[in-house]
N, C-alpha and C. Protein backbone atom coordinates (compact mmCIF):
# COMPACT_ATOMS: atom_id res chain seq x y z
N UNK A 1 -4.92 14.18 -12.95
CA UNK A 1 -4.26 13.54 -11.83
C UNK A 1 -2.76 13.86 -11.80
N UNK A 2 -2.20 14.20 -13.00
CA UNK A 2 -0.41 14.33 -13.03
C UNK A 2 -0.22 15.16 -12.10
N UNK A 3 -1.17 16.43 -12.81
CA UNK A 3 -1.03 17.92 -11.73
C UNK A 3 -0.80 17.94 -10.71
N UNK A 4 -1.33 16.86 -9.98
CA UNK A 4 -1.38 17.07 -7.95
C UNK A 4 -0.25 16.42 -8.01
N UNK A 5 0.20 15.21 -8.62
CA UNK A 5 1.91 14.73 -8.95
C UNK A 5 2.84 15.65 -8.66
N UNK A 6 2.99 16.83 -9.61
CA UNK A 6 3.67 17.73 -10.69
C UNK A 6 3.72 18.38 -9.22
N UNK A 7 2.69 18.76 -8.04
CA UNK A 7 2.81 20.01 -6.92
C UNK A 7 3.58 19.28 -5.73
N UNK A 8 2.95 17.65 -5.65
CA UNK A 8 3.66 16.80 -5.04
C UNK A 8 5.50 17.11 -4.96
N UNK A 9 5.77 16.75 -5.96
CA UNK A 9 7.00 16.76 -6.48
C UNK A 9 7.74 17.98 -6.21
N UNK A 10 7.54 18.96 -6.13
CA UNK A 10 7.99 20.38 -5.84
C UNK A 10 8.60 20.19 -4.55
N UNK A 11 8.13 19.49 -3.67
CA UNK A 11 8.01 19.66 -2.16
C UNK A 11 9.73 19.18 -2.07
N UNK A 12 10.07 18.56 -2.81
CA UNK A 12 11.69 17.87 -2.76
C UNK A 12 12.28 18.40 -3.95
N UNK A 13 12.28 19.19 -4.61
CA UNK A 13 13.64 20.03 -4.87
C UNK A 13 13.56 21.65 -5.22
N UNK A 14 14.45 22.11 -5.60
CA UNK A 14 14.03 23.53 -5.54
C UNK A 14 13.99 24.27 -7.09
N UNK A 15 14.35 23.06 -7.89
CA UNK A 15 13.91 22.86 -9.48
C UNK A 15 12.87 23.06 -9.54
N UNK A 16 11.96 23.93 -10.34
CA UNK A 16 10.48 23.54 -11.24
C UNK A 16 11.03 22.15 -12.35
N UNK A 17 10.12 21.25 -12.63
CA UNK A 17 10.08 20.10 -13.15
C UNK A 17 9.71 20.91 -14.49
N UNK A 18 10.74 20.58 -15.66
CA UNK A 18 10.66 20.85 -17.00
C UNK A 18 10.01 20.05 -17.98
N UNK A 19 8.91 20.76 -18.98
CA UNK A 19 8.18 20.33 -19.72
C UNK A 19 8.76 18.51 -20.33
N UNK A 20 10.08 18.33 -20.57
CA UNK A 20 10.13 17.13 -20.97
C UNK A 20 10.29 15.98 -19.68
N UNK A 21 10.62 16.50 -18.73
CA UNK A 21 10.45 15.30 -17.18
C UNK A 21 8.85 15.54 -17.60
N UNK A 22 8.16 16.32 -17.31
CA UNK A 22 6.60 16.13 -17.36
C UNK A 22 6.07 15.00 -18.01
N UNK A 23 6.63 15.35 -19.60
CA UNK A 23 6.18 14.49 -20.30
C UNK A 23 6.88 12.64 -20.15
N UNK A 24 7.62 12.39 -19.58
CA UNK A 24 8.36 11.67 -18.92
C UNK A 24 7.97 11.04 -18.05
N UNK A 25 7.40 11.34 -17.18
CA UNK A 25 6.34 11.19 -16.41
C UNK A 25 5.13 10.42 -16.61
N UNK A 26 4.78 10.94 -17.30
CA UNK A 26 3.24 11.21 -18.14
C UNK A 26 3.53 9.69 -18.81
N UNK A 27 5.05 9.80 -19.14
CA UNK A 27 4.84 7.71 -20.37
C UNK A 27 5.25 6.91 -18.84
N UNK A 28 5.48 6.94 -18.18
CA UNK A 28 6.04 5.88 -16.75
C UNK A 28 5.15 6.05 -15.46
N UNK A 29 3.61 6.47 -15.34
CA UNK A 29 3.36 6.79 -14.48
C UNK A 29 1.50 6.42 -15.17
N UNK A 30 0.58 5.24 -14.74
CA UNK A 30 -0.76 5.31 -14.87
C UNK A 30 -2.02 5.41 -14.09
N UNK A 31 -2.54 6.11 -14.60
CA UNK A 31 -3.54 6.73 -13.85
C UNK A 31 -4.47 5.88 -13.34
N UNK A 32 -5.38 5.13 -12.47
CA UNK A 32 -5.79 4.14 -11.72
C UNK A 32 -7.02 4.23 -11.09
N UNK A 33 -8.25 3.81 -11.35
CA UNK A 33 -9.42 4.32 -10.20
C UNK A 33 -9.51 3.15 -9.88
N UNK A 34 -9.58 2.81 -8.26
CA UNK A 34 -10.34 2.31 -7.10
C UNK A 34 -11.46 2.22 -6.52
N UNK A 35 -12.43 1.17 -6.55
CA UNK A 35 -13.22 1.24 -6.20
C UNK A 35 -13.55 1.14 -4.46
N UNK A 36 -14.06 1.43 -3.45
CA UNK A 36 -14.05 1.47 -2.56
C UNK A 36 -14.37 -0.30 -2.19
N UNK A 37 -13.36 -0.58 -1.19
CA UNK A 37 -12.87 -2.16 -0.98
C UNK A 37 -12.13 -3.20 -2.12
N UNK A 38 -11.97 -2.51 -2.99
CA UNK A 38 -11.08 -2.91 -3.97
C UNK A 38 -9.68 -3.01 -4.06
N UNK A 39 -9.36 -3.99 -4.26
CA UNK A 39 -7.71 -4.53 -4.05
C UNK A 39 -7.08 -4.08 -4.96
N UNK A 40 -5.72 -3.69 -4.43
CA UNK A 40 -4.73 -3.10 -5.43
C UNK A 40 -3.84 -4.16 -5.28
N UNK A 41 -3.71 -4.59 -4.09
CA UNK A 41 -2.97 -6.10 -4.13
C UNK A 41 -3.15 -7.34 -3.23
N UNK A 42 -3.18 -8.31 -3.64
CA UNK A 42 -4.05 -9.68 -2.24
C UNK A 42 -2.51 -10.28 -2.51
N UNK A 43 -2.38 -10.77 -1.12
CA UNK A 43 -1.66 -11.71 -0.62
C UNK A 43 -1.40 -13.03 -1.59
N UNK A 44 -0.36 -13.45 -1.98
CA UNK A 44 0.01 -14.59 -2.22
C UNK A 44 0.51 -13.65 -4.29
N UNK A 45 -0.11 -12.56 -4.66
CA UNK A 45 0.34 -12.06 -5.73
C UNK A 45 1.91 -10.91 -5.51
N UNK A 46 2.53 -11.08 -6.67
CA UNK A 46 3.60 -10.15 -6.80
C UNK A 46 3.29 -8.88 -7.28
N UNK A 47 3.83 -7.48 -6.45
CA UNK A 47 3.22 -6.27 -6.32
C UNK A 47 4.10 -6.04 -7.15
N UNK A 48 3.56 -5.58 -8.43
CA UNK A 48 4.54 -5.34 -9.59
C UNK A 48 4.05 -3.65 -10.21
N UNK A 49 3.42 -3.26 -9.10
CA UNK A 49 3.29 -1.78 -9.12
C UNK A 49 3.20 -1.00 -7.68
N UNK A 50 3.69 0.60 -8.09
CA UNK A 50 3.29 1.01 -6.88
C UNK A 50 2.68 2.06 -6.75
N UNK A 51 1.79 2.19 -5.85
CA UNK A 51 0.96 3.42 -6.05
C UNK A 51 0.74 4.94 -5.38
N UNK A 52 0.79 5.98 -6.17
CA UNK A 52 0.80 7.24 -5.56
C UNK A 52 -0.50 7.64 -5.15
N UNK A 53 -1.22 7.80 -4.14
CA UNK A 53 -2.73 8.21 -3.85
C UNK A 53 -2.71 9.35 -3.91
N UNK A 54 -3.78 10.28 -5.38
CA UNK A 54 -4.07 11.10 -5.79
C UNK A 54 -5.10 11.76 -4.70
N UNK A 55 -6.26 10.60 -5.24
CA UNK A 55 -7.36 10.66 -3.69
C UNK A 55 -7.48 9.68 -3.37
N UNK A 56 -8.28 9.49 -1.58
CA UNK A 56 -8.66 8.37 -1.08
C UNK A 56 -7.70 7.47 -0.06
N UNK A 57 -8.12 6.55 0.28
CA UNK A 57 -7.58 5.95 1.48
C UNK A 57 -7.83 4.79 1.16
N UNK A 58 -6.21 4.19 1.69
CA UNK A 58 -5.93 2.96 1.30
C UNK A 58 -5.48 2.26 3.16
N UNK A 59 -5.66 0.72 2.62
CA UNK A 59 -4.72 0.11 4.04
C UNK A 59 -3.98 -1.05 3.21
N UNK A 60 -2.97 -1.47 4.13
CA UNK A 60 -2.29 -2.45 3.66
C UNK A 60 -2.20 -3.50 4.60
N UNK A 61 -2.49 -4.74 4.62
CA UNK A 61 -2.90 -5.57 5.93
C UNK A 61 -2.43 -7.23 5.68
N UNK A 62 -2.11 -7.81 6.63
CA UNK A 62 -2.28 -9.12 6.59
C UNK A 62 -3.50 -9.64 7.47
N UNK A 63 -3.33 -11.32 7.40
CA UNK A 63 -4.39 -12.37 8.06
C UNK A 63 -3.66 -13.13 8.55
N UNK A 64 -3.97 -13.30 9.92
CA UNK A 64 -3.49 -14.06 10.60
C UNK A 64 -3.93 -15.44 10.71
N UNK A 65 -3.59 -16.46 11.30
CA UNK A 65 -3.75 -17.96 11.13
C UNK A 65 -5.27 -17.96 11.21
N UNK A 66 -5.54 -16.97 12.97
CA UNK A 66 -6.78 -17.22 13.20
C UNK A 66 -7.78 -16.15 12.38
N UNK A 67 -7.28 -16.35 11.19
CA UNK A 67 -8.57 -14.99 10.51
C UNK A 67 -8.20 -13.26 11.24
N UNK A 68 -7.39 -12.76 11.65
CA UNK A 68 -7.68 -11.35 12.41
C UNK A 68 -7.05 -10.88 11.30
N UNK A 69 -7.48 -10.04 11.36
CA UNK A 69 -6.42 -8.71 10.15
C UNK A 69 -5.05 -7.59 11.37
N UNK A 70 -4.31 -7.63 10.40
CA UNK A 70 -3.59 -6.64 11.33
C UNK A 70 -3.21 -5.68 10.35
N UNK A 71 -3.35 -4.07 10.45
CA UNK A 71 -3.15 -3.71 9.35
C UNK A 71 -2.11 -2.65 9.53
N UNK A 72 -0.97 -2.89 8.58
CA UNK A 72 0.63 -2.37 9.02
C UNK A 72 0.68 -1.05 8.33
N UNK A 73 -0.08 -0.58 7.02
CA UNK A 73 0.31 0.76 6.79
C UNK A 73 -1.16 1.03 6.28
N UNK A 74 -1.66 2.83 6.80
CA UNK A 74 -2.87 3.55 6.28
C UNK A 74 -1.91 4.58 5.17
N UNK A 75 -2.34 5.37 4.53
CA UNK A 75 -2.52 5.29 3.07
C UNK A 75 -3.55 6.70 2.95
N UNK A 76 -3.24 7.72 2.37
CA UNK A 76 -4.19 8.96 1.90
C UNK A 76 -3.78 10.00 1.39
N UNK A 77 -3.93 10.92 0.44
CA UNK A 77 -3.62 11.95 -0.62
C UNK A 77 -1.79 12.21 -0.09
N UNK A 78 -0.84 12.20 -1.17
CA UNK A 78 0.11 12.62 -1.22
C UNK A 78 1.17 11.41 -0.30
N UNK A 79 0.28 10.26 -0.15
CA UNK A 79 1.04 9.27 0.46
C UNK A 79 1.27 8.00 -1.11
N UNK A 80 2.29 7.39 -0.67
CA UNK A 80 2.65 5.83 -1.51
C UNK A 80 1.62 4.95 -0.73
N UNK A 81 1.72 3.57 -1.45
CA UNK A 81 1.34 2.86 -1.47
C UNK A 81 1.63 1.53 -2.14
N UNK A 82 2.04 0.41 -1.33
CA UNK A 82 2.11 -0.73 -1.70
C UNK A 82 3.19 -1.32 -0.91
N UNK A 83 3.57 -3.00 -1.13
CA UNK A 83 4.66 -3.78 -0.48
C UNK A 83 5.96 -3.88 -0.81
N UNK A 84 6.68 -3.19 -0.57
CA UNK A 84 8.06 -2.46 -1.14
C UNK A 84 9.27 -4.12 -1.32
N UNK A 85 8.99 -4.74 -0.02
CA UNK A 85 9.96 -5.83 -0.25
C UNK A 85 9.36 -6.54 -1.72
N UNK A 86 8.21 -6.83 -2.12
CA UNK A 86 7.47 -8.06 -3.42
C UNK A 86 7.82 -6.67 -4.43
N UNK A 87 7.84 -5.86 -4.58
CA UNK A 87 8.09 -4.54 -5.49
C UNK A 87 9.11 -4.76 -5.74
N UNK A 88 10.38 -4.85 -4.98
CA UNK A 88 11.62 -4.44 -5.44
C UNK A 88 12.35 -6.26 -5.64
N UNK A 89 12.42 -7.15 -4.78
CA UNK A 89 11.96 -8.49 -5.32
C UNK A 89 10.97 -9.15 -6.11
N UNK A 90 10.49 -8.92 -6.53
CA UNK A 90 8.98 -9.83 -7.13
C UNK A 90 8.92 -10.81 -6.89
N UNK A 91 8.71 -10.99 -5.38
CA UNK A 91 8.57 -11.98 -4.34
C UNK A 91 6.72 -11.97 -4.19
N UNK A 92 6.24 -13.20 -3.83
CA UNK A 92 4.69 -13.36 -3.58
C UNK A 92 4.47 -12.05 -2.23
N UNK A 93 3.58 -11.19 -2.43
CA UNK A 93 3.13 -10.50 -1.35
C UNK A 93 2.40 -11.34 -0.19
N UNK A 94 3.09 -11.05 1.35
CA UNK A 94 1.98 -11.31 2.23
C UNK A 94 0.62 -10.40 3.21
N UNK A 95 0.95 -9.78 1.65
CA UNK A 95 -0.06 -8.59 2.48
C UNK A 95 -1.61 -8.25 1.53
N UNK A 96 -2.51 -7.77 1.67
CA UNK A 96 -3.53 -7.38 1.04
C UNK A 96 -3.52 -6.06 1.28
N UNK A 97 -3.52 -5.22 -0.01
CA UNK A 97 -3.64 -3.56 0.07
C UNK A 97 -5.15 -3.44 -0.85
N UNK A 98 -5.93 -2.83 -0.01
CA UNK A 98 -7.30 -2.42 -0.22
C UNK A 98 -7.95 -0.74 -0.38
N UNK A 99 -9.12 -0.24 -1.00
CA UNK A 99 -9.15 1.08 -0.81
C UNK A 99 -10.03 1.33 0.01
N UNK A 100 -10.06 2.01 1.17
CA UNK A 100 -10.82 2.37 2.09
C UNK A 100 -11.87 3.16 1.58
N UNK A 101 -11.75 3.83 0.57
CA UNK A 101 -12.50 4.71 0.02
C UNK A 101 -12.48 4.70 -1.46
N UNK A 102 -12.81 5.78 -2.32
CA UNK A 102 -12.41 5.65 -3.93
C UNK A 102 -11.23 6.03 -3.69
N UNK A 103 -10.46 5.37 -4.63
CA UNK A 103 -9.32 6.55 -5.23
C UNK A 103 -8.91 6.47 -6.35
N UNK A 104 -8.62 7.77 -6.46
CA UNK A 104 -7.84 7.81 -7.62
C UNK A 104 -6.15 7.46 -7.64
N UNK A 105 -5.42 7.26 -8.25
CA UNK A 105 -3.85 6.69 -7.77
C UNK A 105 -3.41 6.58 -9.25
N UNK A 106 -2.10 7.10 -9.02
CA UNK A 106 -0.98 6.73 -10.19
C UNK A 106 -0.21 5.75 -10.15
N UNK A 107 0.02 4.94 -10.63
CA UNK A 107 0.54 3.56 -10.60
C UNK A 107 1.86 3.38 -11.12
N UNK A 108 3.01 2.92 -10.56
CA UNK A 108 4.21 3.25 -11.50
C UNK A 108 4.92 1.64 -11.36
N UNK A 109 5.68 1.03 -12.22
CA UNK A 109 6.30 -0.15 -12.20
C UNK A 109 7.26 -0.11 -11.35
N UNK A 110 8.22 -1.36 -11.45
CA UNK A 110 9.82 -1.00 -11.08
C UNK A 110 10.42 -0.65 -11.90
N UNK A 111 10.55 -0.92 -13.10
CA UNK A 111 11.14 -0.57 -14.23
C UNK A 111 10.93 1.48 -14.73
N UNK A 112 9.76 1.48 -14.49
CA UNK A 112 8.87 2.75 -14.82
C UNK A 112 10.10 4.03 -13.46
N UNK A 113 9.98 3.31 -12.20
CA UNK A 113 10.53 3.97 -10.79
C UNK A 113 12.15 4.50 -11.17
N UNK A 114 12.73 3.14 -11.99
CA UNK A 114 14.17 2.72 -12.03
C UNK A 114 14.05 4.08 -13.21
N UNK A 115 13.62 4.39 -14.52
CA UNK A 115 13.42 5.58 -15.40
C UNK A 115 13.96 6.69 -14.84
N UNK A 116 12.57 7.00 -14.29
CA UNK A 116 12.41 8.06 -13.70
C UNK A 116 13.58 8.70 -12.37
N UNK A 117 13.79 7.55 -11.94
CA UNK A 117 15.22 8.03 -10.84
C UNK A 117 16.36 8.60 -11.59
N UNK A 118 16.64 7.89 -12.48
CA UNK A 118 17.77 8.30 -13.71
C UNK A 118 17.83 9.74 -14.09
N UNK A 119 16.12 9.99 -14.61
CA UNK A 119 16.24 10.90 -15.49
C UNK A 119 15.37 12.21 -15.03
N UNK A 120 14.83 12.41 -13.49
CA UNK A 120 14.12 13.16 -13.53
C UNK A 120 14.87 13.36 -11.69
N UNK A 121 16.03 14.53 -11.71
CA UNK A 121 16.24 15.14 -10.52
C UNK A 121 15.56 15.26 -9.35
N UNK A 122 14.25 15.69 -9.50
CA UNK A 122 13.16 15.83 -8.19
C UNK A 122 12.39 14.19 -8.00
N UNK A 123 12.44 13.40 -8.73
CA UNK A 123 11.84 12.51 -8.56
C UNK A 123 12.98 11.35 -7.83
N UNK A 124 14.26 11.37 -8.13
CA UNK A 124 15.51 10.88 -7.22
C UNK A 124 15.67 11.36 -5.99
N UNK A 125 15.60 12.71 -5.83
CA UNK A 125 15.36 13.21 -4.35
C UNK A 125 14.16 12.89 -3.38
N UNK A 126 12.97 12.55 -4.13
CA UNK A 126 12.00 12.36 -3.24
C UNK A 126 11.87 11.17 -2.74
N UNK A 127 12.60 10.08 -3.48
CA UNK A 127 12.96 8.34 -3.10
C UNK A 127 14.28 8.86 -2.03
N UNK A 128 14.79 9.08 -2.57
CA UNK A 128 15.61 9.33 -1.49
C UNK A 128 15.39 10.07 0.18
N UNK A 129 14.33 10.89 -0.48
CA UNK A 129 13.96 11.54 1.14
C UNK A 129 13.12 10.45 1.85
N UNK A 130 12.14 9.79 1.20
CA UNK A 130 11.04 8.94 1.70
C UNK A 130 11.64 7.79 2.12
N UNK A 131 12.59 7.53 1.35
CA UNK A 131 13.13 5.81 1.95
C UNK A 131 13.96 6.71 3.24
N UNK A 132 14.33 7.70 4.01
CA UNK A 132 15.03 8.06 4.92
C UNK A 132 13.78 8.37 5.91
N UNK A 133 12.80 8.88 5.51
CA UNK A 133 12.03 8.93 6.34
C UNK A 133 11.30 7.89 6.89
N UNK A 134 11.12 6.72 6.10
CA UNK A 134 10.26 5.56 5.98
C UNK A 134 11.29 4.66 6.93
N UNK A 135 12.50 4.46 7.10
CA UNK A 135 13.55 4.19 7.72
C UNK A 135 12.76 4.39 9.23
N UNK A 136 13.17 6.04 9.77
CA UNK A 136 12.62 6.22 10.55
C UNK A 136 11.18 6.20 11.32
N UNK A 137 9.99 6.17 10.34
CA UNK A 137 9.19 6.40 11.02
C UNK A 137 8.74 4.52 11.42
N UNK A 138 9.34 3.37 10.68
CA UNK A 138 9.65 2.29 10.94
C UNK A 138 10.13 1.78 12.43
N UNK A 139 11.11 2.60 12.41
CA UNK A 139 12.25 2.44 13.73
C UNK A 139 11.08 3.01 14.88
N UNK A 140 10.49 3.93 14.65
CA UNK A 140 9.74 4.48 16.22
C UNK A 140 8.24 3.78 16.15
N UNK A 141 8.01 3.17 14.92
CA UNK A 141 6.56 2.16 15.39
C UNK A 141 7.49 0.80 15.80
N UNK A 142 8.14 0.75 15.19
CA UNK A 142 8.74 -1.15 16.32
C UNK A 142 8.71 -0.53 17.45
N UNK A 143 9.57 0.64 18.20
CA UNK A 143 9.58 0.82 19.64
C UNK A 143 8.80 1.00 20.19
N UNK A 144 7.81 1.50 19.53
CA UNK A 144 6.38 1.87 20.21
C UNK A 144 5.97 1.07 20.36
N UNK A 145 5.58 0.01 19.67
CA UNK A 145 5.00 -1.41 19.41
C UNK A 145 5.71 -2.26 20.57
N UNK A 146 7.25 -2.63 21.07
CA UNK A 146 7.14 -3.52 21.91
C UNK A 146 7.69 -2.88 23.11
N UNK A 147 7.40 -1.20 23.63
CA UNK A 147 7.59 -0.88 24.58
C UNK A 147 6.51 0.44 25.00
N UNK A 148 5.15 0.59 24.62
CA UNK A 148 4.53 1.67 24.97
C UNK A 148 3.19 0.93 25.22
N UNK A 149 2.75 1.56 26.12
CA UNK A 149 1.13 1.29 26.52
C UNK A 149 0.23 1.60 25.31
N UNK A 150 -1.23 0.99 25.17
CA UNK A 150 -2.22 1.71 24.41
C UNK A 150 -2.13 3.15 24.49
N UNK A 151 -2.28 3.44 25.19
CA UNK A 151 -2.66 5.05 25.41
C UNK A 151 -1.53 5.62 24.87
N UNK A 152 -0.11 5.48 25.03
CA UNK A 152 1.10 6.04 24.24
C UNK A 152 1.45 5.81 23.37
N UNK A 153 0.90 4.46 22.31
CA UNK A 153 0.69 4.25 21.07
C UNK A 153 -0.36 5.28 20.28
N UNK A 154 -1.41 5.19 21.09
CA UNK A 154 -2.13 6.09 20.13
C UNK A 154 -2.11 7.59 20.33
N UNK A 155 -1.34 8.40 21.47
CA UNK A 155 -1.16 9.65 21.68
C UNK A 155 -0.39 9.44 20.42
N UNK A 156 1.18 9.06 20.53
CA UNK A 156 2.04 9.04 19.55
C UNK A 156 1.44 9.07 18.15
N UNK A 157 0.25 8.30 17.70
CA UNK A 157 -0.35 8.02 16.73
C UNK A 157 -1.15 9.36 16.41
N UNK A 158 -1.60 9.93 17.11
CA UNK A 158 -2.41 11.04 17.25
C UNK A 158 -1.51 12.26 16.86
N UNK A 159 -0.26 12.28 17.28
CA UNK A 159 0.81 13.22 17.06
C UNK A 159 1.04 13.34 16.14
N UNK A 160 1.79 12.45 15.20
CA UNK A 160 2.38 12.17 14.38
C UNK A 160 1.85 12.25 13.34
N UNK A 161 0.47 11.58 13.14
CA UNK A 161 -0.47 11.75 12.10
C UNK A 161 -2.27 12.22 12.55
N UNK A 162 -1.75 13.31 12.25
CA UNK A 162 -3.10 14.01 12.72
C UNK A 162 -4.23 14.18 11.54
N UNK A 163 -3.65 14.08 10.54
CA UNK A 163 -4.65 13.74 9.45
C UNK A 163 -5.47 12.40 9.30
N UNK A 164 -4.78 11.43 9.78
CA UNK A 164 -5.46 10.27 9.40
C UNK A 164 -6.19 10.26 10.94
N UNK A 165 -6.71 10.63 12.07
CA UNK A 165 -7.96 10.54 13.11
C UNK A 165 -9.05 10.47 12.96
N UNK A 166 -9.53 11.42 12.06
CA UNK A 166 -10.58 11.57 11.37
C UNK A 166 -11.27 10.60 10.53
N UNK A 167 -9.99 10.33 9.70
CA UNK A 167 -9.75 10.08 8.72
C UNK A 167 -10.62 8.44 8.37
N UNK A 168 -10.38 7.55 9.53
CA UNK A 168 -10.19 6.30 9.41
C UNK A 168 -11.43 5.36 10.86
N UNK A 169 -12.12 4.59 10.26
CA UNK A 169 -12.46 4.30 11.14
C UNK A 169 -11.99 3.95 12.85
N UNK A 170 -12.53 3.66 13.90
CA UNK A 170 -11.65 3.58 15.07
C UNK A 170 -11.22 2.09 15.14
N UNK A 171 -12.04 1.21 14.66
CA UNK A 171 -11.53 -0.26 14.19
C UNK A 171 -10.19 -0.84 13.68
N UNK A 172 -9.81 0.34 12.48
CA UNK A 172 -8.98 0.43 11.39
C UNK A 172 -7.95 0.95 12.41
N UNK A 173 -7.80 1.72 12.95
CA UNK A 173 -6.83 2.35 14.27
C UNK A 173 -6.26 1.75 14.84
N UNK A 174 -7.33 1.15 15.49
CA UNK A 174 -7.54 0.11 16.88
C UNK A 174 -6.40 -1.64 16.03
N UNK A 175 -6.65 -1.49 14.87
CA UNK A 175 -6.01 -2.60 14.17
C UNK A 175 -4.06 -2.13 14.11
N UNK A 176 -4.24 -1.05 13.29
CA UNK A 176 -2.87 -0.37 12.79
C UNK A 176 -2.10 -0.50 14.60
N UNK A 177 -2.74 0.26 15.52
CA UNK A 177 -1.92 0.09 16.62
C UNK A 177 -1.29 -1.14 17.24
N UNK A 178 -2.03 -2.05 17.10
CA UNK A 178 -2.26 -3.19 17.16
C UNK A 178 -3.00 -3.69 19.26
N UNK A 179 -4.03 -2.98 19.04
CA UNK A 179 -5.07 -2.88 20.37
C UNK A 179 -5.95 -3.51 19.55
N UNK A 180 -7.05 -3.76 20.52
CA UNK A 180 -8.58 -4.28 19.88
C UNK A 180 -9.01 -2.69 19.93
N UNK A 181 -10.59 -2.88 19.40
CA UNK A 181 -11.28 -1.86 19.55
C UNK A 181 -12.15 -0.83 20.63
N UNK A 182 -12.23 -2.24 21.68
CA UNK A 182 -12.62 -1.72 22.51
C UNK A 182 -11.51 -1.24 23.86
N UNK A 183 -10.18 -1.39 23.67
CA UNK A 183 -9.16 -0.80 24.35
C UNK A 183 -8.83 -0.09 23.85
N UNK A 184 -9.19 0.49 22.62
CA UNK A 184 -8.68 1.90 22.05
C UNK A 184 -10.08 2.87 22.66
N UNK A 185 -11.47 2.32 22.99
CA UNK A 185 -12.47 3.06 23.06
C UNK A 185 -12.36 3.29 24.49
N UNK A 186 -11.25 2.19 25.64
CA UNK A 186 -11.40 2.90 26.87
C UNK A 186 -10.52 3.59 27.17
N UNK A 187 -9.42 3.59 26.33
CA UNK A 187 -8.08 4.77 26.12
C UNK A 187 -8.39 6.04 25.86
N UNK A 188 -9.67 5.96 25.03
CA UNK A 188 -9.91 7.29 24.71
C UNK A 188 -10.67 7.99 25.98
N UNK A 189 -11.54 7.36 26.44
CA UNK A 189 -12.59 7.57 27.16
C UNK A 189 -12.24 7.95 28.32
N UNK A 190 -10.56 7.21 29.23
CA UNK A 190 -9.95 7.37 30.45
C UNK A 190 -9.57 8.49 30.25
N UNK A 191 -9.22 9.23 29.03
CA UNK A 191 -8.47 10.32 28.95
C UNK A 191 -8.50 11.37 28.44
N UNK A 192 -9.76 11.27 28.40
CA UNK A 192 -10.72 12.33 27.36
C UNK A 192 -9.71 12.37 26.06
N UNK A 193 -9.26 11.27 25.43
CA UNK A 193 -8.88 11.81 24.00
C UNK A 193 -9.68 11.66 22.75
N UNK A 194 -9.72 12.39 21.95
CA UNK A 194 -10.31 12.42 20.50
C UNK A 194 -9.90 11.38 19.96
């Protein structure tokens, strides 16, 4: 599992990662199997890890008063995973992160994160790129969210992440966008979209 880490990691700096970051790594970083619908974290616990998805598909979701799920982040190979505010506070999570599928996942602390930023160049750049990107791709789901139709939520959705279509049931979609299911099925249908 390090390995797909180790290729991960490449993608943000222009360093090859040296045998002792490896091994560095290797003590701050655990390896994790998921069982399919299995919680990595339920609501009301402190997310005192976070997880790298090796394989598999994850969601991260709350419950609403009346029982609905709404589910705020999907989750699959070469993506993070988990509730960053109870992570970096060890505040009670209000979220439930589940595996859509198996996975496999590397699991890293705060303490383990805080290491590794210090002491491993490519692994400081890639927090750094992701919390800039995560920034943004934040900023254009709020706008989307309280100013775009179904249909321009999920084009946008379709754009943006073209891996996860396939990927994920249309329920699970239909949730993340925050449509029901059957207005994502006549969005598709008005408009011939996939």
């Amino acid at each position: 599992m390090y390995d797909a880490y180790f290729e991960y990691l490449k993608k943000f700096s222009s360093e090859p990662l040296t045998d002792d970051e490896k091994a560095l790594i290797r003590l701050n970083v655990t390896p994790f199997r998921l069982r399919k619908r299995q919680y990595s974290l339920q609501a009301g616990d402190i997310c005192r890890k976070y997880a790298f998805i090796v394989k598999g598909a994850m969601r991260m979701y709350f419950v609403d008063d009346k029982g609905i799920e709404h589910i705020v982040r999907l989750g699959i190979e070469d993506w993070w995973m988990g509730d960053r505010e109870s992570f970096v506070n060890l505040t009670p999570s209000r979220y439930n992160i589940d595996a859509l599928e198996p996975c496999d996942l590397l699991y890293m602390t705060l303490d383990n994160a805080n290491e590794l930023q210090k002491k491993v160049p490519a692994f400081h750049q890639m927090k750094n790129m992701l919390d800039e990107r995560n920034q943004m791709a934040n900023h254009r789901r709020i706008t989307s969210a309280i100013s775009s139709t179904a249909e321009k939520r999920y084009v946008e959705f379709v754009e943006c992440y073209p891996e996860l279509v396939n990927r994920f049931p249309q329920h699970v979609i239909a949730s993340y966008l925050g449509v029901n299911k059957d207005t994502l099925s006549r969005v598709k249908r008005q408009h011939n979209l996939k």
